[in-house]
Protein backbone atom coordinates (compact mmCIF):
# COMPACT_ATOMS: atom_id res chain seq x y z
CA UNK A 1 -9.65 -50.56 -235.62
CA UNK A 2 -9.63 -53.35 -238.03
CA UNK A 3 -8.81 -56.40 -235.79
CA UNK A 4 -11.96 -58.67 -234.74
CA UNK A 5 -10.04 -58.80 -231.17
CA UNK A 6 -9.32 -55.42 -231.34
CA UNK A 7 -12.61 -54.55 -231.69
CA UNK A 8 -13.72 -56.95 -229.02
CA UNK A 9 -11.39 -55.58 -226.46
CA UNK A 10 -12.91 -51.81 -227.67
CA UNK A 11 -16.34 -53.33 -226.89
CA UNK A 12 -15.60 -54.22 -223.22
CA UNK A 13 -13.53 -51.22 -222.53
CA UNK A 14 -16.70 -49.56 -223.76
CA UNK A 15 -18.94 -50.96 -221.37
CA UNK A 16 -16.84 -50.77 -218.30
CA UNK A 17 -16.61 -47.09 -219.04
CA UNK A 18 -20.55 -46.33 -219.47
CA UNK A 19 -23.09 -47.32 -217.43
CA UNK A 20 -24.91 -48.55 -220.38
CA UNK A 21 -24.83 -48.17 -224.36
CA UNK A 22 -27.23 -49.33 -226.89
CA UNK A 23 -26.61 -51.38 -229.62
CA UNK A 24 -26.84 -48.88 -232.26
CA UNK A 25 -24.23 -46.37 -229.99
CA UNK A 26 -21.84 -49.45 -230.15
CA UNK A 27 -21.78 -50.18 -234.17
CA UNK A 28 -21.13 -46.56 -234.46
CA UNK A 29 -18.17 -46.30 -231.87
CA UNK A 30 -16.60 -49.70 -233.63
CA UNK A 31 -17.72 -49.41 -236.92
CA UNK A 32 -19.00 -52.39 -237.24
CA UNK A 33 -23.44 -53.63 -237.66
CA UNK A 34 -25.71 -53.88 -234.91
CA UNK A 35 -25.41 -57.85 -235.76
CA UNK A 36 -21.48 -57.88 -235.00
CA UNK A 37 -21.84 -56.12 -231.92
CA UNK A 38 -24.42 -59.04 -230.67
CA UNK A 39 -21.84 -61.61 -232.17
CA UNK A 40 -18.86 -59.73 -229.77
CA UNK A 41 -20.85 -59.64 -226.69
CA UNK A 42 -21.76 -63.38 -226.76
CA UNK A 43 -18.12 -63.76 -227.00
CA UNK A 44 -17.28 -61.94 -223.98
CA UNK A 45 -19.55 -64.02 -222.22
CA UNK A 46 -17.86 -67.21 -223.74
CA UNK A 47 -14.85 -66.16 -221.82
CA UNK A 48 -16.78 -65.62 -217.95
CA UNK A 49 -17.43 -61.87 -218.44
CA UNK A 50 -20.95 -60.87 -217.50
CA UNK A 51 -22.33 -58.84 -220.52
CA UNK A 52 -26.02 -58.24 -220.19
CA UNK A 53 -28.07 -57.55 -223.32
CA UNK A 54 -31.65 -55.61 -222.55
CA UNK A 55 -34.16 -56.06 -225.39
CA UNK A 56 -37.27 -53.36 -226.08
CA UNK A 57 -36.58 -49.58 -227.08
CA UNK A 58 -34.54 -48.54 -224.78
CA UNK A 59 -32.40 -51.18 -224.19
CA UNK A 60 -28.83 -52.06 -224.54
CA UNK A 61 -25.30 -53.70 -223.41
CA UNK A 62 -23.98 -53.36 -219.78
CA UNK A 63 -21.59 -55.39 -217.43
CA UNK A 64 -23.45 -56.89 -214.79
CA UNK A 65 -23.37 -54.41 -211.42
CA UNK A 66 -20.40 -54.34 -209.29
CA UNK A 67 -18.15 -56.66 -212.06
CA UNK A 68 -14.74 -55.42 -212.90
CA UNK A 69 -11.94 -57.07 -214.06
CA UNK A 70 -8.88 -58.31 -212.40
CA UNK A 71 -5.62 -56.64 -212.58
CA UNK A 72 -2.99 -57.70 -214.40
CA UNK A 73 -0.87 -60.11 -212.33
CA UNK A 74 2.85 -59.54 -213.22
CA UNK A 75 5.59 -60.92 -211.65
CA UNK A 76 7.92 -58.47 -211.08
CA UNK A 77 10.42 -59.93 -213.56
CA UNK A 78 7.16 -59.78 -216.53
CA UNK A 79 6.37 -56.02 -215.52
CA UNK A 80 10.12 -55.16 -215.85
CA UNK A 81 10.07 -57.39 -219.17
CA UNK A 82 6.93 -55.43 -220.91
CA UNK A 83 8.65 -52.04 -219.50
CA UNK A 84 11.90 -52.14 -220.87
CA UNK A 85 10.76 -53.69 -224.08
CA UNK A 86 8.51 -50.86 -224.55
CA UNK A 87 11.02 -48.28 -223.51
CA UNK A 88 14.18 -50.00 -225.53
CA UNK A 89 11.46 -49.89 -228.38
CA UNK A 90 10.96 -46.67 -228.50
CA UNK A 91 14.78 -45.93 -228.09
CA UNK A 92 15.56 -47.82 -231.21
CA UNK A 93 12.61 -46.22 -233.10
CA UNK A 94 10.85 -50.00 -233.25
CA UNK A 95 7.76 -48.28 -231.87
CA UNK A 96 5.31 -47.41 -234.91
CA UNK A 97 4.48 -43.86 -232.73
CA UNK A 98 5.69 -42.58 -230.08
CA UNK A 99 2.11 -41.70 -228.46
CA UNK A 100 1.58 -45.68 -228.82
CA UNK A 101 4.52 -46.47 -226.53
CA UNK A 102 3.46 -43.40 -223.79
CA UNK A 103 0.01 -44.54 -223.47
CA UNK A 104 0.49 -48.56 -223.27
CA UNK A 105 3.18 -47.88 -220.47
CA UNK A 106 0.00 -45.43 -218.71
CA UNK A 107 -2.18 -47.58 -219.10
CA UNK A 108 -0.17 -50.46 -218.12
CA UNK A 109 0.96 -48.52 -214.98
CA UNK A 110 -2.99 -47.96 -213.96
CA UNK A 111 -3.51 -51.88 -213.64
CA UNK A 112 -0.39 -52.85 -212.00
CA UNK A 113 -0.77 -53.11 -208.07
CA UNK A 114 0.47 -50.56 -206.14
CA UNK A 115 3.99 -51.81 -205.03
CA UNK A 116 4.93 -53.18 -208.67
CA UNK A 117 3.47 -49.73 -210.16
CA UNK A 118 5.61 -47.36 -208.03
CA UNK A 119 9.20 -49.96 -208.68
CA UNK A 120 8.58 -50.13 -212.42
CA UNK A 121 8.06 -46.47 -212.12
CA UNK A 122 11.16 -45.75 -210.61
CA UNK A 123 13.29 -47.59 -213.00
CA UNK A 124 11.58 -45.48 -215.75
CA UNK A 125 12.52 -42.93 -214.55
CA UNK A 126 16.27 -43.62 -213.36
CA UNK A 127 17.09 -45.37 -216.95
CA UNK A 128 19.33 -43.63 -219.28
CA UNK A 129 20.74 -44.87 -222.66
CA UNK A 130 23.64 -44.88 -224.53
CA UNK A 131 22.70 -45.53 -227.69
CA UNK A 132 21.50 -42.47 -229.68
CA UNK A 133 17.96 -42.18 -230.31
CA UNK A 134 17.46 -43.34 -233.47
CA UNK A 135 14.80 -41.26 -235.85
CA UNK A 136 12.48 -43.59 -237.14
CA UNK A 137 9.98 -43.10 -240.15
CA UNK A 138 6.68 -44.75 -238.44
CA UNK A 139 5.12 -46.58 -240.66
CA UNK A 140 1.00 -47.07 -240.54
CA UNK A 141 -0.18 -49.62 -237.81
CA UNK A 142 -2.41 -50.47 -240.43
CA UNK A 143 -0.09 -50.86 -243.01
CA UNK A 144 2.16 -52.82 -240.82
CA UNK A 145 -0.62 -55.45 -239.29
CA UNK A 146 -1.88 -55.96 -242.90
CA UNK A 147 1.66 -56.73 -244.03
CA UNK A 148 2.41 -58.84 -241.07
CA UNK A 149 -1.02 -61.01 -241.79
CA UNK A 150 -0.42 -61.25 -245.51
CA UNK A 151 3.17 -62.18 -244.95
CA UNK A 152 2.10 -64.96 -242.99
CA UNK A 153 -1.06 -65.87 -244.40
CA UNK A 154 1.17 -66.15 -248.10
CA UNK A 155 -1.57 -64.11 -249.64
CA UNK A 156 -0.53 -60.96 -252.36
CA UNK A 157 -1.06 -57.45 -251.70
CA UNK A 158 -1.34 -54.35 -253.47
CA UNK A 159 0.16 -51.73 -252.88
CA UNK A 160 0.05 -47.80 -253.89
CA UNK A 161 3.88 -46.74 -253.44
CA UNK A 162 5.55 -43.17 -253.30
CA UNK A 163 9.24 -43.70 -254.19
CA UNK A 164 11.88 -41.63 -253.07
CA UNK A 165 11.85 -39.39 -255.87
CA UNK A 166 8.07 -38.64 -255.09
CA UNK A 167 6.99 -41.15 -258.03
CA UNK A 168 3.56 -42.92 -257.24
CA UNK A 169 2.76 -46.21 -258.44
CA UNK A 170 0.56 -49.28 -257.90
CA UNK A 171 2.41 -52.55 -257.11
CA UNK A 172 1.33 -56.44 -256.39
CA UNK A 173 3.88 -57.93 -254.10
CA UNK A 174 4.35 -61.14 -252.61
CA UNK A 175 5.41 -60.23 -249.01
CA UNK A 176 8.54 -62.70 -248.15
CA UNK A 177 9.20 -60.89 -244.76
CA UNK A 178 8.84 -57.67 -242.78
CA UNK A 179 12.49 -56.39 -241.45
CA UNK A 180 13.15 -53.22 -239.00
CA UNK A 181 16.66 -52.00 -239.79
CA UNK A 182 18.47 -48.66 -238.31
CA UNK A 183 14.87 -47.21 -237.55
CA UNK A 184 13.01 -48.16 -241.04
CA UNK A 185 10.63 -51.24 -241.78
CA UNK A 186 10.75 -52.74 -244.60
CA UNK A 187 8.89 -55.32 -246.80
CA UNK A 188 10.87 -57.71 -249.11
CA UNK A 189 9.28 -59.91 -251.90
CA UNK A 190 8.64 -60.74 -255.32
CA UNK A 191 7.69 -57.69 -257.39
CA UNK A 192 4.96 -58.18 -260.28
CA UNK A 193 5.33 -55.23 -261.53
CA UNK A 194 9.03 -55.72 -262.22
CA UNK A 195 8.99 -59.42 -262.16
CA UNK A 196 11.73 -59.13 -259.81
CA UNK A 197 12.74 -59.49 -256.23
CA UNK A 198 12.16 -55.74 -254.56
CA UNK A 199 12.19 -53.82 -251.20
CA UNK A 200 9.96 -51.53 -250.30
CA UNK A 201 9.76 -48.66 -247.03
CA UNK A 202 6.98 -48.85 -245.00
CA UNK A 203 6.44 -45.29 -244.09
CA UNK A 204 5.92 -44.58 -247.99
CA UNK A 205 3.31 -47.19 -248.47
CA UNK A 206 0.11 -44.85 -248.96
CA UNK A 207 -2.76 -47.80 -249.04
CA UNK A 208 -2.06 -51.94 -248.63
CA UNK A 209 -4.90 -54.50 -249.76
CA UNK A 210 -4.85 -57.93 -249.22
CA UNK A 211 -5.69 -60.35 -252.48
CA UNK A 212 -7.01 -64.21 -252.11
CA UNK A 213 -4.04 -64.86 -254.72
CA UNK A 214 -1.63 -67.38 -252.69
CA UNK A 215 1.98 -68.12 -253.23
CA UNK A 216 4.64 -69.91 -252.05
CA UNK A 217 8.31 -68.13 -250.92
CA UNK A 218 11.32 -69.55 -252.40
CA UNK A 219 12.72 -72.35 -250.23
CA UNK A 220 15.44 -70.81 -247.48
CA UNK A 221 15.02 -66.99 -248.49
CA UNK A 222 16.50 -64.73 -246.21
CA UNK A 223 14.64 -61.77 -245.42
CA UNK A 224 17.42 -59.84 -243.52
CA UNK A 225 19.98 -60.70 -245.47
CA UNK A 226 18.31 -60.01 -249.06
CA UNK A 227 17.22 -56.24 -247.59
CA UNK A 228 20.91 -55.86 -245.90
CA UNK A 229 22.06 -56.66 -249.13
CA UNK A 230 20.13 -54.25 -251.27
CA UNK A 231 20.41 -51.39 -249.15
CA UNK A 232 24.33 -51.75 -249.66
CA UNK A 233 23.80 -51.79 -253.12
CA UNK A 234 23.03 -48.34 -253.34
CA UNK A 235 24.52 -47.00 -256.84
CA UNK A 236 27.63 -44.86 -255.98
CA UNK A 237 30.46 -43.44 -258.48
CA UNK A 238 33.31 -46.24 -257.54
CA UNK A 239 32.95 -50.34 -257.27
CA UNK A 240 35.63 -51.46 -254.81
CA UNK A 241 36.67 -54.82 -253.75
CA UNK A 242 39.11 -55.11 -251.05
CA UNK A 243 40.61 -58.21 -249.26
CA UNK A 244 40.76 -57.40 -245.63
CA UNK A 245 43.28 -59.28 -243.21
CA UNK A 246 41.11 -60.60 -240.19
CA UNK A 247 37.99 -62.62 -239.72
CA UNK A 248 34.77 -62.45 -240.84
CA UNK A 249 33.57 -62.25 -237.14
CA UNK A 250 35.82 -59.58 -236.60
CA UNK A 251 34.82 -57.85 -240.06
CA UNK A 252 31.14 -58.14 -239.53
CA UNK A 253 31.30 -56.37 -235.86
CA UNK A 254 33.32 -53.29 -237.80
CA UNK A 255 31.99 -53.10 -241.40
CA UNK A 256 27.99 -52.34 -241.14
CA UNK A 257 25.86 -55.07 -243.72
CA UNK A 258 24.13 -51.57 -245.24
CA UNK A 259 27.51 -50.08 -246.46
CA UNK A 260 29.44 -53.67 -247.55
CA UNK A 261 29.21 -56.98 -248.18
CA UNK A 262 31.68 -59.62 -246.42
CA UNK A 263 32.18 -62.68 -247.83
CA UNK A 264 34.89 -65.04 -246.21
CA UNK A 265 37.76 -66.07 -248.05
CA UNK A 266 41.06 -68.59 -248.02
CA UNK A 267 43.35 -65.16 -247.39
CA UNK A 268 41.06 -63.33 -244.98
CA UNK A 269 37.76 -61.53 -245.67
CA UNK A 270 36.65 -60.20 -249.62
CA UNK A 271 34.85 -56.85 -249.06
CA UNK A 272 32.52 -55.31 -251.45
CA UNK A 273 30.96 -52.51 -251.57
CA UNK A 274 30.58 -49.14 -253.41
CA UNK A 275 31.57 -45.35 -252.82
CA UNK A 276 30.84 -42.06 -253.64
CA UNK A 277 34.50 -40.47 -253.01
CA UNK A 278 37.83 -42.44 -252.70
CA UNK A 279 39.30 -40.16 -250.40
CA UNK A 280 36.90 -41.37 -247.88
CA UNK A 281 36.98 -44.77 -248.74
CA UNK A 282 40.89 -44.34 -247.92
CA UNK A 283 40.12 -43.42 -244.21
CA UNK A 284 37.60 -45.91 -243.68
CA UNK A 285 40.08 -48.15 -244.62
CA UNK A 286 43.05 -46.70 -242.49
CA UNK A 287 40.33 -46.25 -239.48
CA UNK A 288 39.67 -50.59 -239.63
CA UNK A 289 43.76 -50.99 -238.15
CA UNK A 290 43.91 -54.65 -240.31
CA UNK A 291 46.27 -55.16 -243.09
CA UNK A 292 44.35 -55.23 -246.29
CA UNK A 293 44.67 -55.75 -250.32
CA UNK A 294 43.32 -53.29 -252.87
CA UNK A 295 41.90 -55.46 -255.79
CA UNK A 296 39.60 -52.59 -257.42
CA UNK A 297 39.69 -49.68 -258.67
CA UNK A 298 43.63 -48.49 -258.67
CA UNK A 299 42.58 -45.45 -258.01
CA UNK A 300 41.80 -46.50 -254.70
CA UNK A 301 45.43 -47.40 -254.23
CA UNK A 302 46.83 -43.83 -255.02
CA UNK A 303 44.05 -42.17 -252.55
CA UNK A 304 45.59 -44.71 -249.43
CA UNK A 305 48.84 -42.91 -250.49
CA UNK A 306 48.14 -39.81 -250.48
CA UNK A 307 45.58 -40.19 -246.78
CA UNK A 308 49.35 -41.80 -244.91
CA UNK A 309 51.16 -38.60 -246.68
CA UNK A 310 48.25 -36.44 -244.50
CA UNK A 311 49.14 -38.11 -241.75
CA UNK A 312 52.44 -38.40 -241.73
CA UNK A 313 52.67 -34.54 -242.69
CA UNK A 314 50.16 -33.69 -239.54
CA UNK A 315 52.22 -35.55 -237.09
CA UNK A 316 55.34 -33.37 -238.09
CA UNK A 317 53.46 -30.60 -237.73
């Protein structure tokens, strides 16, 4: 709970939930001084709700008798809005945790009025998907609210990163962007460690610190795009470039950005990309149904051979 409004909203939800808490009971609860706790009651009453503070031994912080707050007035278009967003989030594997998604819709369901409650229910509960659930690797809402405010504040971080390969090491990045691709986050940025443009998973961030260093992204940087374009540089056996016979509209909506990258030319669209085995680079190929050109590597060539001598030998048989 490391949010001044977060810890705010704790306070009230505190007090509407006991009868009466003391000072002391409330630092502990939000780990925060007695002094703070003052400071967040006087601004509950700044915004017209009734917080009482009793001075002497035994006193304390209560809402004044018979004061509750209003329920949340929705339309039903806004309730259907924060529903599906919630449950499309989860689908996707947006949602840092999935107990996070099941307890904002309960909650949300418990302050809705009865005849928007019971409709947004029902379409819960009727929707089905067809996209496949993606499996996500959650990162820390910590991590991810401290990367968010650093990204936008412009300030460095530090970071204590656990590669792949189980490798730990300590980092200072300058956050350009936070991206959520095929159910990962992401951070891209300028690496000081490698004086170099990096990306870096979430979900194997073990601690994030904010610095009061500053700095400025390069003009026009592309957060997407620069992660998109890394992840399809993953190191495999074979380079291949390929001129493919459509559009680059028509390209982009079949060729995935994390396996190649498209770039449009004068006699269609240049693909590059990289591949473990040619054999399967052959039936991607065949699979697209466009004309194409083989630029690199000729052995690619003699594997599109042999895949249409498969075929043509399976359809005889």
């Amino acid at each position: 709970m490391s949010h001044p409004t977060t810890r705010i909203l704790a306070l009230l939800e505190l007090l509407q939930a006991h009868h009466r808490l003391t000072g002391a009971e409330l630092a502990r609860r939000l780990e925060v001084d007695e002094r703070t706790v003052r400071r967040y009651a006087t601004r509950l009453a700044e915004l017209g709700i009734p917080v009482q503070a009793e001075r002497g031994r035994y006193g304390g912080y209560r809402l004044l008798p018979g004061y509750k707050l209003p329920p949340l007035m929705f339309t039903d278009e806004e309730a259907v809005a924060v529903v599906l967003g919630l449950l499309a989030g989860a689908r996707l594997g947006l949602a840092a945790t999935a107990p996070a998604v099941d307890s904002a819709l309960a909650k949300l369901q418990r302050v809705l009025p009865a005849q928007l409650r019971e409709r947004t229910a029902a379409v819960r509960e009727a929707l089905d998907f067809t996209l496949v659930p993606r499996e996500a690797r959650a990162p820390g809402t910590g991590t991810l609210l401290t990367l968010g405010e650093a990204t936008s504040r412009r300030r460095r971080v530090r970071l204590a990163y656990r590669s792949y390969q189980g490798q730990d090491s300590d980092r200072e990045l300058d956050p350009y962007g936070l991206v959520f691709h095929h159910g990962r986050w992401y951070v891209t940025g300028h690496d000081h460690h490698r004086a170099d443009l990096r990306t870096f998973r979430l979900d194997r961030i073990r601690e994030v610190t904010i610095t009061e260093q500053t700095f400025t992204p390069p003009a026009d940087f592309d957060p997407v795009g620069h992660v998109t374009q890394a992840l399809a540089g993953v190191p495999y056996a074979w380079e291949v470039q390929v001129t493919l016979h459509t559009t680059l509209e028509e390209a982009s909506r079949r060729v995935p950005a994390t396996t190649a990258t498209l770039t449009e030319t004068e006699n269609g669209v240049l693909m590059r990309t990289r591949a473990e085995r040619l054999d399967g680079m052959a039936m991607m190929l065949a699979g697209l149904g466009w004309p194409f050109r083989i630029h690199h590597p000729e052995e690619l060539k003699a594997e599109v051979r042999a895949h249409a001598a498969r075929l043509v030998a399976a359809s005889e048989d």
